[in-house]
N, C-alpha and C. Protein backbone atom coordinates (compact mmCIF):
# COMPACT_ATOMS: atom_id res chain seq x y z
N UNK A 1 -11.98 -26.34 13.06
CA UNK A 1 -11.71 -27.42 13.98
C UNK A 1 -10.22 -27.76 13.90
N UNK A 2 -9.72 -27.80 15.37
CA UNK A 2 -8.08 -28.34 15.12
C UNK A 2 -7.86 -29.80 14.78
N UNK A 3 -7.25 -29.56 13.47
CA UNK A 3 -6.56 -31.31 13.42
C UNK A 3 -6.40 -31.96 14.38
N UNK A 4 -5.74 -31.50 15.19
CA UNK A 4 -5.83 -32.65 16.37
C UNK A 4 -6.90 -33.36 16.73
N UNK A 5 -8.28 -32.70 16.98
CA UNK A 5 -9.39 -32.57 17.61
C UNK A 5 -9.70 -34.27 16.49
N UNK A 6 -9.46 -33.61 15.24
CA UNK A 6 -10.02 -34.92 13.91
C UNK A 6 -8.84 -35.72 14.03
N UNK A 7 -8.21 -35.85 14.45
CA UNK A 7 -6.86 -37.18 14.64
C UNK A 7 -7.30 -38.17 15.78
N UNK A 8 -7.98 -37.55 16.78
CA UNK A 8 -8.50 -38.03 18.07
C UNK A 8 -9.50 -38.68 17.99
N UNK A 9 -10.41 -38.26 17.10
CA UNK A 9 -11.66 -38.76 17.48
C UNK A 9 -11.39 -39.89 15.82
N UNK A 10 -10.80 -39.59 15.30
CA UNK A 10 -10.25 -41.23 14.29
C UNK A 10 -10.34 -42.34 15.23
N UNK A 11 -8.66 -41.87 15.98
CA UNK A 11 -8.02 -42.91 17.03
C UNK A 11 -9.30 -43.32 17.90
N UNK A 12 -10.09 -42.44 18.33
CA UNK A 12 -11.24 -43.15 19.50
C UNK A 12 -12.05 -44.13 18.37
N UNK A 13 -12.33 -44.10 17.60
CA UNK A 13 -13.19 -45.34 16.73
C UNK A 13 -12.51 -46.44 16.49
N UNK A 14 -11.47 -46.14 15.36
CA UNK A 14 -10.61 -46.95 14.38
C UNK A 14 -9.32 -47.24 15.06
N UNK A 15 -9.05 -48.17 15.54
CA UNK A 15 -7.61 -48.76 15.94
C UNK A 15 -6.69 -48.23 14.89
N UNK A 16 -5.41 -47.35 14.84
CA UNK A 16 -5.17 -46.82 13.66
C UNK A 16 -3.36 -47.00 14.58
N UNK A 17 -2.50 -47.30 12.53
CA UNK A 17 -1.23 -47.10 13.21
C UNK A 17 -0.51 -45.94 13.41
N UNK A 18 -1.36 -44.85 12.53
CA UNK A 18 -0.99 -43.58 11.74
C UNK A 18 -2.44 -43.36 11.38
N UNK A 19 -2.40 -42.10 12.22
CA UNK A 19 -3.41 -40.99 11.76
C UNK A 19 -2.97 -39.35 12.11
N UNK A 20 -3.07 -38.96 10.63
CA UNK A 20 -1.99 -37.53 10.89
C UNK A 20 -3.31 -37.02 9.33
N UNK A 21 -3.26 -35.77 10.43
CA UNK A 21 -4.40 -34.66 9.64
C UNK A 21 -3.62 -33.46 9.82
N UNK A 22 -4.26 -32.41 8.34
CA UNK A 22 -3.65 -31.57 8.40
C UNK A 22 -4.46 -30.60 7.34
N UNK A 23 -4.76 -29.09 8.21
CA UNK A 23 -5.98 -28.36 7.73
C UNK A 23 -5.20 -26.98 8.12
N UNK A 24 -4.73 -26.28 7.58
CA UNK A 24 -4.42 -25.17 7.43
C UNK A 24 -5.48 -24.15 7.76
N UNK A 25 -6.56 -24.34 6.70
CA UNK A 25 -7.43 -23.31 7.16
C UNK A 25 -8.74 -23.51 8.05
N UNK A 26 -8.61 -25.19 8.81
CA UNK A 26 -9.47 -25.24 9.29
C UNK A 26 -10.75 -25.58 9.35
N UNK A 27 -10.94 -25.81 7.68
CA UNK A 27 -12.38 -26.27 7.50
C UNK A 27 -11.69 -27.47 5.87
N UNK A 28 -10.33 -27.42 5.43
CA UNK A 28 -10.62 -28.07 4.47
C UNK A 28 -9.40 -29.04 5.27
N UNK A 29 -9.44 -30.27 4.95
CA UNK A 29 -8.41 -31.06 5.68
C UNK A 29 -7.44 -31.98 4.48
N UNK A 30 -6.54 -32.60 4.95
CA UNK A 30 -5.97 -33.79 4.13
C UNK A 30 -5.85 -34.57 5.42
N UNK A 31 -6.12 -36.17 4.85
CA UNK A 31 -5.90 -36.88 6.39
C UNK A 31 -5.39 -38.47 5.89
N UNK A 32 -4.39 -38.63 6.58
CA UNK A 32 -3.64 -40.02 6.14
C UNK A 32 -3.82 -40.93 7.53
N UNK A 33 -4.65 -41.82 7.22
CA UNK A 33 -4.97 -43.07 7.91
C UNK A 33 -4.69 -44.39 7.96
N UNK A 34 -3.71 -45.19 8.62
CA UNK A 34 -3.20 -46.59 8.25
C UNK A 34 -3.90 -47.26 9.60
N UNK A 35 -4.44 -47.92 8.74
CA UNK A 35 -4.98 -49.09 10.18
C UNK A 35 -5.52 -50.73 10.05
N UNK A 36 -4.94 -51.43 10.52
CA UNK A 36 -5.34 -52.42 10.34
C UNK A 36 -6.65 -53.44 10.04
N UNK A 37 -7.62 -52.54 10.84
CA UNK A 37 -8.72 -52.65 10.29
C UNK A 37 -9.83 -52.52 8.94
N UNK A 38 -8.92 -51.66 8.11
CA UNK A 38 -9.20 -51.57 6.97
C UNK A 38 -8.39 -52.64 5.96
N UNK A 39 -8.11 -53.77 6.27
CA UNK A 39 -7.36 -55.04 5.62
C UNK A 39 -8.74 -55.82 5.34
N UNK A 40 -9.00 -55.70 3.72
CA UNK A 40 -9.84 -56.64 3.24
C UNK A 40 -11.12 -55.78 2.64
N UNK A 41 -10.90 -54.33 3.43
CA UNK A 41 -12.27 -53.84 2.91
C UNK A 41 -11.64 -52.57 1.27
N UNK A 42 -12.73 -52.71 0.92
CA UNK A 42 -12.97 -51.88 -0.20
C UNK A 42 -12.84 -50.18 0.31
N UNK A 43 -11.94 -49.61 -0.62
CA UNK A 43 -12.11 -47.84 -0.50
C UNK A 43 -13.00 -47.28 0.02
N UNK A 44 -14.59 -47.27 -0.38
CA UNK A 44 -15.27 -47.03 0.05
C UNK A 44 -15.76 -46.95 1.48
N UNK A 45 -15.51 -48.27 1.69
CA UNK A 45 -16.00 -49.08 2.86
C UNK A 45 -14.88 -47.94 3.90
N UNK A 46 -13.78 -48.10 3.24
CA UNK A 46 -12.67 -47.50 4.62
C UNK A 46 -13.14 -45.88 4.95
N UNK A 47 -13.47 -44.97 4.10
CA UNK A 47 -14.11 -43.56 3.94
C UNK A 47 -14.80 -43.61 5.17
N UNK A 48 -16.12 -44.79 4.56
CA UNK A 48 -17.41 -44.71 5.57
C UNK A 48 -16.68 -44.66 6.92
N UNK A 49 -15.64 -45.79 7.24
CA UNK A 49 -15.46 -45.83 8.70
C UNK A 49 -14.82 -44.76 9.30
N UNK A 50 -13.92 -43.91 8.42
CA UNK A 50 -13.51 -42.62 8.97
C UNK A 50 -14.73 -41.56 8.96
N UNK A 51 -15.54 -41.21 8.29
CA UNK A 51 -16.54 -40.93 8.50
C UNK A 51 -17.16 -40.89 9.69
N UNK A 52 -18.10 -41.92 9.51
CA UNK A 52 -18.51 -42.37 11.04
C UNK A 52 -18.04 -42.16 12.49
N UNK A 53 -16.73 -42.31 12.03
CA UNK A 53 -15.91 -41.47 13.26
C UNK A 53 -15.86 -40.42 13.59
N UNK A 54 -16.24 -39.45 12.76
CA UNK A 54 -16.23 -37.80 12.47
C UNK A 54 -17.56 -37.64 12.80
N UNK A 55 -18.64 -38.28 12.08
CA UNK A 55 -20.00 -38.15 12.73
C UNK A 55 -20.43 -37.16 12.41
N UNK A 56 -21.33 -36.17 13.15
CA UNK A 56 -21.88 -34.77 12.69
C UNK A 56 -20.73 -33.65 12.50
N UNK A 57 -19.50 -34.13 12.89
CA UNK A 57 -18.41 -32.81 12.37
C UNK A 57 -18.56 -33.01 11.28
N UNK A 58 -18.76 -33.74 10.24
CA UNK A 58 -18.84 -33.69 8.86
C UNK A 58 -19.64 -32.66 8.47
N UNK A 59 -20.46 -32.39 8.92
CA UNK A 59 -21.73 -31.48 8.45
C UNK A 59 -21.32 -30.31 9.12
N UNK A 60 -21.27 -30.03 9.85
CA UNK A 60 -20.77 -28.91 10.55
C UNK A 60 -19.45 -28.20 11.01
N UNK A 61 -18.39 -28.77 10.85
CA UNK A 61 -17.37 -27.98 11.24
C UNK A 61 -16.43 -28.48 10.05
N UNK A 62 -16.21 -29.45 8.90
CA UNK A 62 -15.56 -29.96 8.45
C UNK A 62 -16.33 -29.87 7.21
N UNK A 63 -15.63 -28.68 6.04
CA UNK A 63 -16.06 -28.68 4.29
C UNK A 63 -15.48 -29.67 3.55
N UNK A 64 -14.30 -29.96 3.75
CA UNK A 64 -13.45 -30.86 2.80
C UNK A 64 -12.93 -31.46 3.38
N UNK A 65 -12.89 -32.77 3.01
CA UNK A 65 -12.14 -33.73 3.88
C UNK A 65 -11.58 -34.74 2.61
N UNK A 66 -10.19 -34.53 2.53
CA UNK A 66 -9.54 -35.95 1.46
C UNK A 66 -8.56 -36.72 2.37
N UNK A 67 -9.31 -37.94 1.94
CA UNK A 67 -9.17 -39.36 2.74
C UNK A 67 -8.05 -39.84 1.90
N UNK A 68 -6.30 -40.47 2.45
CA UNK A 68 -6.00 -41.97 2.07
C UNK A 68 -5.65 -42.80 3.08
N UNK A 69 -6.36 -43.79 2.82
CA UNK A 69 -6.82 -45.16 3.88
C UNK A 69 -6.11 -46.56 3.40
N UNK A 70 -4.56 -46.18 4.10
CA UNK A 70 -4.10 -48.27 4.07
C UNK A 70 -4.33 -48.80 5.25
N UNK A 71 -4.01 -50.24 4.49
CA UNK A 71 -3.57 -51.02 5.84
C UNK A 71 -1.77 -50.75 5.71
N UNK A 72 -1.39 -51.12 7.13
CA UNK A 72 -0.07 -51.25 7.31
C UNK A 72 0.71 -51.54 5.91
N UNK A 73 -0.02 -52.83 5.53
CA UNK A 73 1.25 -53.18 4.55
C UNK A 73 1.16 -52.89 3.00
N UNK A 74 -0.19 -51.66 3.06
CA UNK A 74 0.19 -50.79 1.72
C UNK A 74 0.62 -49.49 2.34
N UNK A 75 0.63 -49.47 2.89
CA UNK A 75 1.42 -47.73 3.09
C UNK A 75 2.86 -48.34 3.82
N UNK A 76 3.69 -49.47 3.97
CA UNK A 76 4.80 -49.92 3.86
C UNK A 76 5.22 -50.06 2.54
N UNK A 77 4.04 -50.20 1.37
CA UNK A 77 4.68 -50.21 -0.05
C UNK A 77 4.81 -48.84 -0.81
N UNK A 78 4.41 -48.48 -0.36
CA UNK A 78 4.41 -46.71 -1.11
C UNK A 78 5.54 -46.40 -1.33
């Protein structure tokens, strides 16, 4: 699956300020997500919602997927 394809369908769920994926071979990804909506929730919690966004690509077109999930004003502190 093209990164793009998983950058898009983030942005269609999650209001995001930054979403940039990146999968070389296509099935294993790295994906950096900043969005405001994840202000207040727990790690977990933020996964699920990228998740959910991905939906059955998880199971099927997508083996590895490593998630980091700020809000704006922790990935302004990095």
């Amino acid at each position: 699956m093209d990164p793009k394809i998983i950058e898009q369908l983030i942005k269609n769920h999650i209001d995001c300020q930054i979403v940039e994926v990146e999968g070389e071979d296509r099935t294993h990804y790295d994906a950096l997500v900043v969005s405001i909506a994840f202000e207040g929730q727990m790690k977990i919690k933020r996964h699920r919602m990228i998740y959910a966004a991905l939906g059955d690509h998880m199971v099927s077109d997508i083996h590895a997927l490593s998630i980091k999930a700020y809000t704006p004003e922790e990935h302004n502190n990095l």
